[in-house]
Protein backbone atom coordinates (compact mmCIF):
# COMPACT_ATOMS: atom_id res chain seq x y z
CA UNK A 1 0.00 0.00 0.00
CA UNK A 2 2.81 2.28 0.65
CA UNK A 3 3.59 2.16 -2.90
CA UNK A 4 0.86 3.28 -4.42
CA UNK A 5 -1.11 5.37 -1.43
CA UNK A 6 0.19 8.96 -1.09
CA UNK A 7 -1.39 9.65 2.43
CA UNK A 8 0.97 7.54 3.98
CA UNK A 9 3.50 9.56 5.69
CA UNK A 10 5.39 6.65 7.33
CA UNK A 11 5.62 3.05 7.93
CA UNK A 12 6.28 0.36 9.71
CA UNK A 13 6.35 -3.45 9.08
CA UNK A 14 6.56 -6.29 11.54
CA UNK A 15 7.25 -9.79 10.77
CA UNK A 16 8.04 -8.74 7.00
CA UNK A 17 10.03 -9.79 4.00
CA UNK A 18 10.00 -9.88 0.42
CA UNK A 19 8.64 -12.92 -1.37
CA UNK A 20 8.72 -12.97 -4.96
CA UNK A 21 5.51 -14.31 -7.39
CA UNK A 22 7.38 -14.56 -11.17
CA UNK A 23 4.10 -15.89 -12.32
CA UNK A 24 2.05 -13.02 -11.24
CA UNK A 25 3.98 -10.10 -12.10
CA UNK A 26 1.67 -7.69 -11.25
CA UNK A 27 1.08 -8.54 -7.71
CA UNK A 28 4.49 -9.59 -7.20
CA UNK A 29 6.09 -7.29 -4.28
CA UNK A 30 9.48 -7.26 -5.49
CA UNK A 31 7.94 -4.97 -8.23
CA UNK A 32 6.67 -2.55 -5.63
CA UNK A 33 8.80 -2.17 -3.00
CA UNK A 34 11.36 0.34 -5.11
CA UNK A 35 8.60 2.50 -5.19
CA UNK A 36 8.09 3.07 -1.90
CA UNK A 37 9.61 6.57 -0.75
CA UNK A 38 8.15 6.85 2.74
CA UNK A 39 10.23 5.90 5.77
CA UNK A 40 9.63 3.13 6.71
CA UNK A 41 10.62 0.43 9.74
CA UNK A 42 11.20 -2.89 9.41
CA UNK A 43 10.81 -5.50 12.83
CA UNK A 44 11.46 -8.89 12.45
CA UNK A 45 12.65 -11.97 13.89
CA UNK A 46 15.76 -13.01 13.89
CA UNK A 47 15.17 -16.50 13.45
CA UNK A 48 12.55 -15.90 11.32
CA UNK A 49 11.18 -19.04 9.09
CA UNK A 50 8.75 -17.63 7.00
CA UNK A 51 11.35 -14.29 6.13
CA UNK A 52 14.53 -15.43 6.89
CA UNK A 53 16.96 -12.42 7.38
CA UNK A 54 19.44 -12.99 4.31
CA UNK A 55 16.99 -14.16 1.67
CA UNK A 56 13.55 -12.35 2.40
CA UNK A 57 14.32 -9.66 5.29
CA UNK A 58 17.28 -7.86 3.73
CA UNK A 59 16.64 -8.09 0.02
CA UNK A 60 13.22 -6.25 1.07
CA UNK A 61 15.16 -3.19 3.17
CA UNK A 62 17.66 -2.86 0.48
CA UNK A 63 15.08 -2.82 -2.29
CA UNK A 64 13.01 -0.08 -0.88
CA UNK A 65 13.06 3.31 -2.75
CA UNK A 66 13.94 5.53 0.07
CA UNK A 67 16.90 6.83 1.11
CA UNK A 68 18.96 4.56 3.41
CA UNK A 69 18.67 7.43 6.12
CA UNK A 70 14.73 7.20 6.08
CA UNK A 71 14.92 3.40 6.17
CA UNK A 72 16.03 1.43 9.53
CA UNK A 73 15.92 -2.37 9.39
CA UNK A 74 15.51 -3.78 13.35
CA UNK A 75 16.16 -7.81 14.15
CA UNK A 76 14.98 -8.87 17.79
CA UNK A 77 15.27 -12.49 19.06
CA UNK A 78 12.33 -14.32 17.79
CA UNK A 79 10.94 -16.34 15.13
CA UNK A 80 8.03 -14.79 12.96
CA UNK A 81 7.10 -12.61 15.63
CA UNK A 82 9.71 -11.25 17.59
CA UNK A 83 9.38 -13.16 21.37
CA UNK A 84 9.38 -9.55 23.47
CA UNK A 85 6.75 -7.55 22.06
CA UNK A 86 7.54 -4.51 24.36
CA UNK A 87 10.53 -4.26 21.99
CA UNK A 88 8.72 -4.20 18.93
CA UNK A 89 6.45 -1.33 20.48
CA UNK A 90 9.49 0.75 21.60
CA UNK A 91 10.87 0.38 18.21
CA UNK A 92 7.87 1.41 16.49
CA UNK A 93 6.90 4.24 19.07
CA UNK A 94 10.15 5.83 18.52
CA UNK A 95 9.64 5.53 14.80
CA UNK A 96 6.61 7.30 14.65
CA UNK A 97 7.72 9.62 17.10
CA UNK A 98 10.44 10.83 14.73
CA UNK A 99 8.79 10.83 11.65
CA UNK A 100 5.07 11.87 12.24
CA UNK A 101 6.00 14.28 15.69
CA UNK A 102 5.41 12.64 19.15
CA UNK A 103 1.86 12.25 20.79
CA UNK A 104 0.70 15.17 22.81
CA UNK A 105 -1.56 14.92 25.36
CA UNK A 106 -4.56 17.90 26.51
CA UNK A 107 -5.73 18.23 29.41
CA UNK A 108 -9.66 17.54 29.59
């Protein structure tokens, strides 16, 4: 969705990777994920089965259009689904917190 949605203003993926369809070209991800320009968060698993780190995690970080600055690529102990979710909320907190401003709170 980042690709294509221009509302987006930044992103963040957990338990992601790139998986490649050659028969169906035009859903394939590998032909999307250059055109994503938002910053963008990836959180994964290190010991990840379904996106293994060499040949799903990091072909998808490098692939992404935006600039390597805007891009941050995060590996916690964990299969799929990192095992200490607190983490993964940190990670993501502090994310957003950079790129969309942090949360501030009014008094009622």
């Amino acid at each position: 969705m980042t690709a294509i949605e221009d509302r987006f203003k930044a992103s963040v993926l957990v338990a992601g990777g790139l998986l490649t369809f050659p028969e169906l070209p035009g859903v394939d991800p590998f032909h999307f994920a250059s055109r994503v320009r938002i910053p963008t968060l990836l959180v994964n698993g290190r010991d990840d089965n379904l996106f293994p780190v060499e040949s799903s995690q990091n072909p998808l970080i490098e692939q992404l259009g935006v600039a390597a600055q805007h891009k941050r690529h995060v590996v916690l102990d964990g299969g799929h689904n990192p095992l200490r979710f607190q983490e993964v909320i940190r990670e993501v907190l502090d994310w957003f917190d950079t790129y969309l401003g942090p949360v501030r709170l009014h008094a009622g």
